[in-house]
C-alpha atoms as a PDB file:
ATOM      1  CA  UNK A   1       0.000   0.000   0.000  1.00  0.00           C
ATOM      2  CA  UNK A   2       1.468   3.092  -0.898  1.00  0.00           C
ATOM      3  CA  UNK A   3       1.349   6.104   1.362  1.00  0.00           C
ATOM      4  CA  UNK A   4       0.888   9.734   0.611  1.00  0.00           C
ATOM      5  CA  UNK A   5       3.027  12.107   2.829  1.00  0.00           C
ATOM      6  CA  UNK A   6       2.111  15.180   1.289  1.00  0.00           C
ATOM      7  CA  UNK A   7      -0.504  16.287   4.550  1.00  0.00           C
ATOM      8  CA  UNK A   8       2.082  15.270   7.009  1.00  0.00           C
ATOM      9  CA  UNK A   9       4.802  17.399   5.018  1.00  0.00           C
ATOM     10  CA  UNK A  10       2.784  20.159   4.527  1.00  0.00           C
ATOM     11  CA  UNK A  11       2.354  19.856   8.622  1.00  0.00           C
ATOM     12  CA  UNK A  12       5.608  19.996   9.243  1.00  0.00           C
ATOM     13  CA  UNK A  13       6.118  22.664   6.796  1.00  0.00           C
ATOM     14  CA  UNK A  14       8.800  21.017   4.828  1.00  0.00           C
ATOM     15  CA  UNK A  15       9.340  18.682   1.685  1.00  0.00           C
ATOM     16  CA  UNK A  16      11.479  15.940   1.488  1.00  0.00           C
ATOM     17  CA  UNK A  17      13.998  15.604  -1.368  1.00  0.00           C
ATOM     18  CA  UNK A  18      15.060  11.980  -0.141  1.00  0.00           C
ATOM     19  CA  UNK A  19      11.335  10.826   0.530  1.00  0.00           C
ATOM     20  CA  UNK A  20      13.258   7.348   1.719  1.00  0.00           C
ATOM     21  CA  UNK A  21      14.591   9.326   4.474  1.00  0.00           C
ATOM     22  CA  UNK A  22      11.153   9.864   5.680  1.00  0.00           C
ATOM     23  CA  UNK A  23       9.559   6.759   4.874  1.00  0.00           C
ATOM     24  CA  UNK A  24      12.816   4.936   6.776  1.00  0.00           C
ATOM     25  CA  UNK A  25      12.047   7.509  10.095  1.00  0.00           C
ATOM     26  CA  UNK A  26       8.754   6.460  10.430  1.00  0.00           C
ATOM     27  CA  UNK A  27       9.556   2.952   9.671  1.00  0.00           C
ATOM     28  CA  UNK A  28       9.787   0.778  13.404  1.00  0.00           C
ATOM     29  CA  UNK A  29      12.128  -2.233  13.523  1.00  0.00           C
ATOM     30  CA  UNK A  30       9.169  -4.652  14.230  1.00  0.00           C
ATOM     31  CA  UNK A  31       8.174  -3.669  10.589  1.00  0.00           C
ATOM     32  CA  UNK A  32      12.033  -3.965   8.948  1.00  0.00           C
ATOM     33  CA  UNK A  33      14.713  -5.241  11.454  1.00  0.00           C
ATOM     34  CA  UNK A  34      17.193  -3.718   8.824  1.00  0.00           C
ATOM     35  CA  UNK A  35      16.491  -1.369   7.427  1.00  0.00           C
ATOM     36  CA  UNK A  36      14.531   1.274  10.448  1.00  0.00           C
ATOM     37  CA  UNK A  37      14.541   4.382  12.608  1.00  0.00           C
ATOM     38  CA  UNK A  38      16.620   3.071  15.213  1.00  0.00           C
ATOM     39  CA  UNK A  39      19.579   5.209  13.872  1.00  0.00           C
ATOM     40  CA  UNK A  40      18.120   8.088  12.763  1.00  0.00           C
ATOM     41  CA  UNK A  41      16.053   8.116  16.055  1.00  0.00           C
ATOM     42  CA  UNK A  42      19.665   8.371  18.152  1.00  0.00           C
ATOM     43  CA  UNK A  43      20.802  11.348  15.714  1.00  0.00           C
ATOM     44  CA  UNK A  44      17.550  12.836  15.474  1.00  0.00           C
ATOM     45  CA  UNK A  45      17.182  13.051  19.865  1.00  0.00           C
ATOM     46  CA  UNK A  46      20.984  14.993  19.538  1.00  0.00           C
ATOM     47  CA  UNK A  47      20.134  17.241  16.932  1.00  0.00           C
ATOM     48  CA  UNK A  48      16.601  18.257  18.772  1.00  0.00           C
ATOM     49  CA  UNK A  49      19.079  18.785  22.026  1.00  0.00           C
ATOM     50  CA  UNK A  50      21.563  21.292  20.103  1.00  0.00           C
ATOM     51  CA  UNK A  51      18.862  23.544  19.034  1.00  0.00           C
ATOM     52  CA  UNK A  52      16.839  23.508  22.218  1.00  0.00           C
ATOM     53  CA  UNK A  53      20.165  23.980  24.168  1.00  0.00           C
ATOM     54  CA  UNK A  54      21.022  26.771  21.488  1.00  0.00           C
ATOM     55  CA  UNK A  55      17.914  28.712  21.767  1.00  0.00           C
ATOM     56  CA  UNK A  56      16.945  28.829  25.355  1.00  0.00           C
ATOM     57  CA  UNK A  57      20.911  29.902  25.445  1.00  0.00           C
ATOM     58  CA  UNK A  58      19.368  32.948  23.427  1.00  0.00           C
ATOM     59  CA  UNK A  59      16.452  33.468  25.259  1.00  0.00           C
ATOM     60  CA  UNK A  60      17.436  33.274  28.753  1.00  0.00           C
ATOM     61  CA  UNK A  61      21.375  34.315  28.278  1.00  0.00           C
ATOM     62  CA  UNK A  62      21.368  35.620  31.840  1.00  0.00           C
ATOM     63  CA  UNK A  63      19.382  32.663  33.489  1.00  0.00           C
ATOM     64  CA  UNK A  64      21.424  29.731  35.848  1.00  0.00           C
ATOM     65  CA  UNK A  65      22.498  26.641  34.145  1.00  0.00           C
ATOM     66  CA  UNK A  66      20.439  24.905  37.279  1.00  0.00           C
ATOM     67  CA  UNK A  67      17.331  26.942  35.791  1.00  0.00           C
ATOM     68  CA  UNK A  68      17.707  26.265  32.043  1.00  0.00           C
ATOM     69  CA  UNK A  69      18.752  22.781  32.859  1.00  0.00           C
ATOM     70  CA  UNK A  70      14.967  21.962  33.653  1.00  0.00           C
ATOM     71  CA  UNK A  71      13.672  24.031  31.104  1.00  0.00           C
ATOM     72  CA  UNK A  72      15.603  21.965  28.668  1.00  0.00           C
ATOM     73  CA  UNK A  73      14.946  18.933  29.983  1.00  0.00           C
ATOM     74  CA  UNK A  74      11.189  19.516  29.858  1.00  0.00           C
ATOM     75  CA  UNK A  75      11.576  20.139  26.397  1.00  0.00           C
ATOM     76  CA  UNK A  76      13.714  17.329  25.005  1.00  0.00           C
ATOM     77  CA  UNK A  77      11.955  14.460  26.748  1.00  0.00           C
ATOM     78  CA  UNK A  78       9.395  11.859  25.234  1.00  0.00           C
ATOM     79  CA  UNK A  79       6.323  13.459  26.842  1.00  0.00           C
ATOM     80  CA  UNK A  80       7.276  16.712  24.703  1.00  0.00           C
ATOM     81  CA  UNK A  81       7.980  14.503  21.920  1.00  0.00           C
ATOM     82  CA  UNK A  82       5.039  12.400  21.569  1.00  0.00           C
ATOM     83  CA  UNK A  83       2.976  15.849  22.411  1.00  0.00           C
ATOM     84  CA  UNK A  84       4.538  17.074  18.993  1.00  0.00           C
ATOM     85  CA  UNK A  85       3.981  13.956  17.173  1.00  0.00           C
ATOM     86  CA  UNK A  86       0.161  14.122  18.324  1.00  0.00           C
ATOM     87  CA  UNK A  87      -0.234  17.576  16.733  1.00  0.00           C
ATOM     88  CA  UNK A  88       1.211  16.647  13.558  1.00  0.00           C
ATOM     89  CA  UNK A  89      -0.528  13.211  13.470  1.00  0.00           C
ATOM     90  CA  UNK A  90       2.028  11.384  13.052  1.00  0.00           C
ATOM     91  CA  UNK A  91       1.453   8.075  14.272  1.00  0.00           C
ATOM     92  CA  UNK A  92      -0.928   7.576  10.856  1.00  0.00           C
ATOM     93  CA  UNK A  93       2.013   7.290   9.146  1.00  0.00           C
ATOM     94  CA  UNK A  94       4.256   5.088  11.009  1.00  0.00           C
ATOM     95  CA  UNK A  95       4.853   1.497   9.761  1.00  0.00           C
ATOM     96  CA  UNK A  96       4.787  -1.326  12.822  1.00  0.00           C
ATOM     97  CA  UNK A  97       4.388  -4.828  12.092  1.00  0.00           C
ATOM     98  CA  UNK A  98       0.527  -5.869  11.130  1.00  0.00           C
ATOM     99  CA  UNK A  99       0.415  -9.472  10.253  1.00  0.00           C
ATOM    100  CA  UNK A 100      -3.735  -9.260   9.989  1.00  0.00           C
ATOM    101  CA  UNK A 101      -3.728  -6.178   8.405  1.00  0.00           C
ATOM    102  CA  UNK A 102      -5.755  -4.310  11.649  1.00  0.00           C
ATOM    103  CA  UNK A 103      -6.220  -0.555  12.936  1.00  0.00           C
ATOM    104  CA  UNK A 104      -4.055  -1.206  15.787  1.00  0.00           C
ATOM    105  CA  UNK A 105      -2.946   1.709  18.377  1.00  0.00           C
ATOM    106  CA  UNK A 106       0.940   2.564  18.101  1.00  0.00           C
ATOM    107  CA  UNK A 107       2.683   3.108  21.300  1.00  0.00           C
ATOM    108  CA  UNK A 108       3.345   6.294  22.640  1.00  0.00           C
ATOM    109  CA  UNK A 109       7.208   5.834  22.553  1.00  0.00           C
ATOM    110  CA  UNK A 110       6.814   4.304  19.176  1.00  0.00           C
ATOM    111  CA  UNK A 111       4.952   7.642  18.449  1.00  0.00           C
ATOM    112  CA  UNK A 112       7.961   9.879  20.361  1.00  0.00           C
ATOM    113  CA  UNK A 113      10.630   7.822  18.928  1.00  0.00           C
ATOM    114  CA  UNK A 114       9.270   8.719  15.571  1.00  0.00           C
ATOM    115  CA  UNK A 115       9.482  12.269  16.123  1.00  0.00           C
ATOM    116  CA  UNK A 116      13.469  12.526  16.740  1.00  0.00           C
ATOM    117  CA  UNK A 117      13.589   9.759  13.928  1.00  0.00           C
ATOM    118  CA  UNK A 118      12.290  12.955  11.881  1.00  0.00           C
ATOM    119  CA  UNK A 119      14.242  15.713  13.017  1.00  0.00           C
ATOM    120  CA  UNK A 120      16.948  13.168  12.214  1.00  0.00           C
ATOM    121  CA  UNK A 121      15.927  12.688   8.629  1.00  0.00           C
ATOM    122  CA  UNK A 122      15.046  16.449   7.959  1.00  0.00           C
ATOM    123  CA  UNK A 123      18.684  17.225   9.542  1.00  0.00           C
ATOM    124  CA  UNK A 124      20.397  14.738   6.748  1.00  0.00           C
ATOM    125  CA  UNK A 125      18.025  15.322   3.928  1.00  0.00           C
ATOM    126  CA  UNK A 126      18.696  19.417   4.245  1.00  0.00           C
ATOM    127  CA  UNK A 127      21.126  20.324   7.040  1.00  0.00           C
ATOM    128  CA  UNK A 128      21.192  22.200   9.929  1.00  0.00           C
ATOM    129  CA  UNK A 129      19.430  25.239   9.143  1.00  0.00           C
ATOM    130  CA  UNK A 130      16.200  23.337   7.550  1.00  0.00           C
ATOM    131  CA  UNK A 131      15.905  21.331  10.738  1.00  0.00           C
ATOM    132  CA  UNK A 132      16.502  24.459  13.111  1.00  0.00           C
ATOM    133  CA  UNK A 133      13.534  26.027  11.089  1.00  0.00           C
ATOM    134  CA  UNK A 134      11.181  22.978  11.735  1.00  0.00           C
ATOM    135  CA  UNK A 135      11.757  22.295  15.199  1.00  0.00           C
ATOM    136  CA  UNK A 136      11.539  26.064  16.410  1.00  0.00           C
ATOM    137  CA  UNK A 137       8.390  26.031  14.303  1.00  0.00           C
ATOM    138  CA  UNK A 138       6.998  22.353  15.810  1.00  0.00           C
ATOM    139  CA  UNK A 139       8.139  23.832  19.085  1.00  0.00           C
ATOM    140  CA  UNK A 140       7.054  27.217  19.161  1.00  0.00           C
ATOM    141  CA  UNK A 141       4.047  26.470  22.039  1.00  0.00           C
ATOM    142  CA  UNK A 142       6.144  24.166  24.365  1.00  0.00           C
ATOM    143  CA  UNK A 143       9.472  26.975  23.816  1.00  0.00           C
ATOM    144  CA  UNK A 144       6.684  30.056  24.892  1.00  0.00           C
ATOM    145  CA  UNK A 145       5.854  27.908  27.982  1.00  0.00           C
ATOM    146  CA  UNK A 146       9.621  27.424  29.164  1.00  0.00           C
ATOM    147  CA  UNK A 147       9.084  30.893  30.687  1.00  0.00           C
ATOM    148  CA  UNK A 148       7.469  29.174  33.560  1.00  0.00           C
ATOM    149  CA  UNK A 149       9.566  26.534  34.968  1.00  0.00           C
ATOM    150  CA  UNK A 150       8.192  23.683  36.487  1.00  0.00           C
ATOM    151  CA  UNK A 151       9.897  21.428  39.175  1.00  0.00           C
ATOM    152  CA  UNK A 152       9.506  18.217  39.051  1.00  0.00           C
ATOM    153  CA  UNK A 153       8.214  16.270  42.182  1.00  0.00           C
ATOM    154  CA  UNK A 154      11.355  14.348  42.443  1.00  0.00           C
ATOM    155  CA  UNK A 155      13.781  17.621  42.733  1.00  0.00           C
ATOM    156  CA  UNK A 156      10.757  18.897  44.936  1.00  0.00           C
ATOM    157  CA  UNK A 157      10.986  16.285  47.505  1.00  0.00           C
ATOM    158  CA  UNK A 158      14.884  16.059  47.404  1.00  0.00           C
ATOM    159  CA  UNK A 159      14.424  19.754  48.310  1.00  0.00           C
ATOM    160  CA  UNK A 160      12.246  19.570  51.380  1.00  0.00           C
ATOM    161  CA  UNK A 161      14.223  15.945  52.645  1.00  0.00           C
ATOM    162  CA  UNK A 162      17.440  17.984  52.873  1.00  0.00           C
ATOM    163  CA  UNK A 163      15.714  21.799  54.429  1.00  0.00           C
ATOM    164  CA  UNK A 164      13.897  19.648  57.326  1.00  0.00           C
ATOM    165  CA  UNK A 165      15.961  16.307  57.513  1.00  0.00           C
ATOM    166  CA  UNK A 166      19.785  17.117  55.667  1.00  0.00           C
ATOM    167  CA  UNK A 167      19.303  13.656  54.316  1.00  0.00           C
ATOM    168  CA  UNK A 168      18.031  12.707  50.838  1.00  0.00           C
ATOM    169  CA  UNK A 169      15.073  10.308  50.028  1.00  0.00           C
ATOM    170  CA  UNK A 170      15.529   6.769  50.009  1.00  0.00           C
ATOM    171  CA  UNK A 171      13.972   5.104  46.774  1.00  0.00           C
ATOM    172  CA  UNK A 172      14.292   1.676  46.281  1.00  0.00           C
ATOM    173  CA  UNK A 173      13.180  -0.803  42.965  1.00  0.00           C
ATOM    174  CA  UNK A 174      10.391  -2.985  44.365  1.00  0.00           C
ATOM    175  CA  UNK A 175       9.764  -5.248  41.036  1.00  0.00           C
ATOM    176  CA  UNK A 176      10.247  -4.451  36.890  1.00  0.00           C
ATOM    177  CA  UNK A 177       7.740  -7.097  35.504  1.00  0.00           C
ATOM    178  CA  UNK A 178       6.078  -7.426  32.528  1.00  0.00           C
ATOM    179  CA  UNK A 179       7.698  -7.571  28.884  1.00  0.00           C
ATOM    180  CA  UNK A 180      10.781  -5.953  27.842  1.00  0.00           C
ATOM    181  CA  UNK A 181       9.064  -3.960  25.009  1.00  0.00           C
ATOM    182  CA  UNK A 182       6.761  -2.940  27.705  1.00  0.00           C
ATOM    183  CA  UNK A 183       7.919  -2.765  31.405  1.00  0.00           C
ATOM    184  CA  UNK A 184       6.072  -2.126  34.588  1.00  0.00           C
ATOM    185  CA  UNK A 185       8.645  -0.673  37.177  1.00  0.00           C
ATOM    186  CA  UNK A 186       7.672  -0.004  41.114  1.00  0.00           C
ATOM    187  CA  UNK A 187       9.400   2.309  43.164  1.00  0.00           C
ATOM    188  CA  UNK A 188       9.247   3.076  46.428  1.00  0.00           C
ATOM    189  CA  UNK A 189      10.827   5.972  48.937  1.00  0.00           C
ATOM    190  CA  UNK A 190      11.016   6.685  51.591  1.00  0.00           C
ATOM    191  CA  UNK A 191      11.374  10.178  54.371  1.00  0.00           C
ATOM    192  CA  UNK A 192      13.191   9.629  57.565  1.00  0.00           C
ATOM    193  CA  UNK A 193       9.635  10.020  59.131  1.00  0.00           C
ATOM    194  CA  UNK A 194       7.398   8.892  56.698  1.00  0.00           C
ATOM    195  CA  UNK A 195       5.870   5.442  56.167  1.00  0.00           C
ATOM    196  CA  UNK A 196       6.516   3.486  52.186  1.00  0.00           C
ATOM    197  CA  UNK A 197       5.053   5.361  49.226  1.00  0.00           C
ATOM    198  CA  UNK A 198       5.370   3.060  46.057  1.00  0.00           C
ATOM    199  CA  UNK A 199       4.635   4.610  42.738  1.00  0.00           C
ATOM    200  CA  UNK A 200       4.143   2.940  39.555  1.00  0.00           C
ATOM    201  CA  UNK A 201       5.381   3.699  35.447  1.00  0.00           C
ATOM    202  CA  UNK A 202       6.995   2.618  32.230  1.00  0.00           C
ATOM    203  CA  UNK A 203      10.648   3.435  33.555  1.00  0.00           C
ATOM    204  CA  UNK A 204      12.147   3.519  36.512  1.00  0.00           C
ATOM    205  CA  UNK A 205      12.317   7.538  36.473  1.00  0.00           C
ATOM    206  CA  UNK A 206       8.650   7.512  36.146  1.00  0.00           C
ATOM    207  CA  UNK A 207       7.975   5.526  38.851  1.00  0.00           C
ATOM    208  CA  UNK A 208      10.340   7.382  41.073  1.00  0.00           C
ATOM    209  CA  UNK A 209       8.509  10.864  39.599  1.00  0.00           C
ATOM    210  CA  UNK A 210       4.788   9.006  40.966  1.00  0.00           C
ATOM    211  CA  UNK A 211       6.333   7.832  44.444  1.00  0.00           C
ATOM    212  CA  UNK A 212       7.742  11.076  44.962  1.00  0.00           C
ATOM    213  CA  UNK A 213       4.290  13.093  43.973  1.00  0.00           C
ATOM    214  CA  UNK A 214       2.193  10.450  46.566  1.00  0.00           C
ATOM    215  CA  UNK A 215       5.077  11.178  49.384  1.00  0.00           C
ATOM    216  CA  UNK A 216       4.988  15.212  48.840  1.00  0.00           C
ATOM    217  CA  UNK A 217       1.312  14.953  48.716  1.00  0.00           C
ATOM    218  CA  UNK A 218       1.313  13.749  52.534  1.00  0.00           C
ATOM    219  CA  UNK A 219       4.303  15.666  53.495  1.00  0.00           C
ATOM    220  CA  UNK A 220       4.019  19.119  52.318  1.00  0.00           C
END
C-alpha cells in the first residue's frame, strides 16, 4: 500500500527531497529489522538537544544553568515529543508490524521515537538550518511555555528531605515485571519520618517521579 506524505509534510512545513529518508524515520524495527529508525532516532534526539540547548541559550542568556537545565529537559523528553507527534498526526504514518492487516494503536514511545527519527531525517536530507527552522516552528508552544519553569516532584521532595531532615530520600526498585518492550517498574521511597510510598510507570524515572508526587502529597 502506498502512502501519501504530502498532509504530514505540509504539517511539518517542509518537503522531502530523499522521501526514503522519511519513509525509513517512520519505519519501526518490528516492521524492517534492517532497514529502520533506530539510527536516525539516536541522531535525530541529539540534533533536537543542540537547538533547544542553542535557543533557550538565546532566550534566557542571563538565566542559571540549574534553571535552564529543567527548562531543557522539559523540552527534550518523550512526553514533549510524543505531544509534537500528536499535533502533527504522526502516528498515521508510522509502519509497525501488522500481520492481519488491523487498525491497531501505536505506542506512545513508538509515536515519540518517531518524532526525533524525523528531526533526524530532515537534519540529513537538508542540514542544519532546515531542521533548526522545523523544530523552532513544531516547538514554538512548548518553547513560549519554558518561561514558567516547572519542578519536578522528584527535585521537589529532594528539596524539602534535605531543608527539614539534611538527608536525601531513600527510593528503592520494588519489582520491573512485565515484557521488555513494555515494562512495569515499582518504586518506592522513603522520608526519615514517613511510612513506604510506592509509585508505579513505564521506567524507573517515572515511577520514582509518581512515588515522589504520593510522598509530597502527605508531606508538604
Amino acid at each position: 500500500m502506498k502512502i501519501d506524505y504530502s498532509n504530514l509534510e505540509k504539517r511539518i512545513n517542509y518537503k522531502f527531497k530523499d522521501k526514503k529518508l522519511l519513509i525509513r524515520a517512520l519505519t519501526h524495527k518490528s516492521y524492517d529489522k534492517e532497514d529502520n529508525n533506530e539510527k536516525i532516532e539516536f541522531l535525530g534526539d541529539r540534533v533536537l538537544g543542540l537547538i533547544i540547548a542553542k535557543k533557550l541559550l538565546e532566550i534566557y542568556p542571563d538565566e542559571k544553568e540549574g534553571i535552564l537545565d529543567k527548562k531543557f529537559a522539559s523540552l527534550v523528553n518523550k512526553k514533549t515529543c510524543l505531544q509534537v507527534a500528536r499535533n502533527i498526526n504522526l502516528e498515521k504514518y508510522i509502519l509497525t508490524f501488522n500481520p492481519i492487516n488491523k487498525k491497531i494503536k501505536v505506542e506512545d514511545k513508538v509515536i515519540a521515537d518517531c518524532c526525533e527519527a524525523l528531526i533526524g531525517a530532515i537534519y540529513l536530507d537538508k542540514g542544519f538550518l532546515a531542521i533548526e527552522n522545523c523544530i523552532l516552528n513544531l516547538w514554538k508552544k512548548n518553547i513560549k511555555d519554558s518561561i514558567i519553569t516547572q519542578i519536578d516532584a522528584k527535585t521537589k521532595l529532594q528539596e524539602y528531605s534535605l531543608k527539614k531532615f539534611k538527608k536525601l530520600p531513600i527510593y528503592k526498585i520494588i519489582s520491573n515485571t512485565g515484557p521488555r518492550h513494555k515494562p512495569i517498574f515499582k518504586v518506592s521511597v522513603k522520608l526519615p519520618d514517613s511510612k513506604l510510598f510506592v509509585g508505579k510507570g513505564s521506567s524507573k524515572k517515572d515511577a520514582e517521579q509518581n512515588a515522589a508526587m504520593l510522598c509530597i502529597d502527605c508531606s508538604l
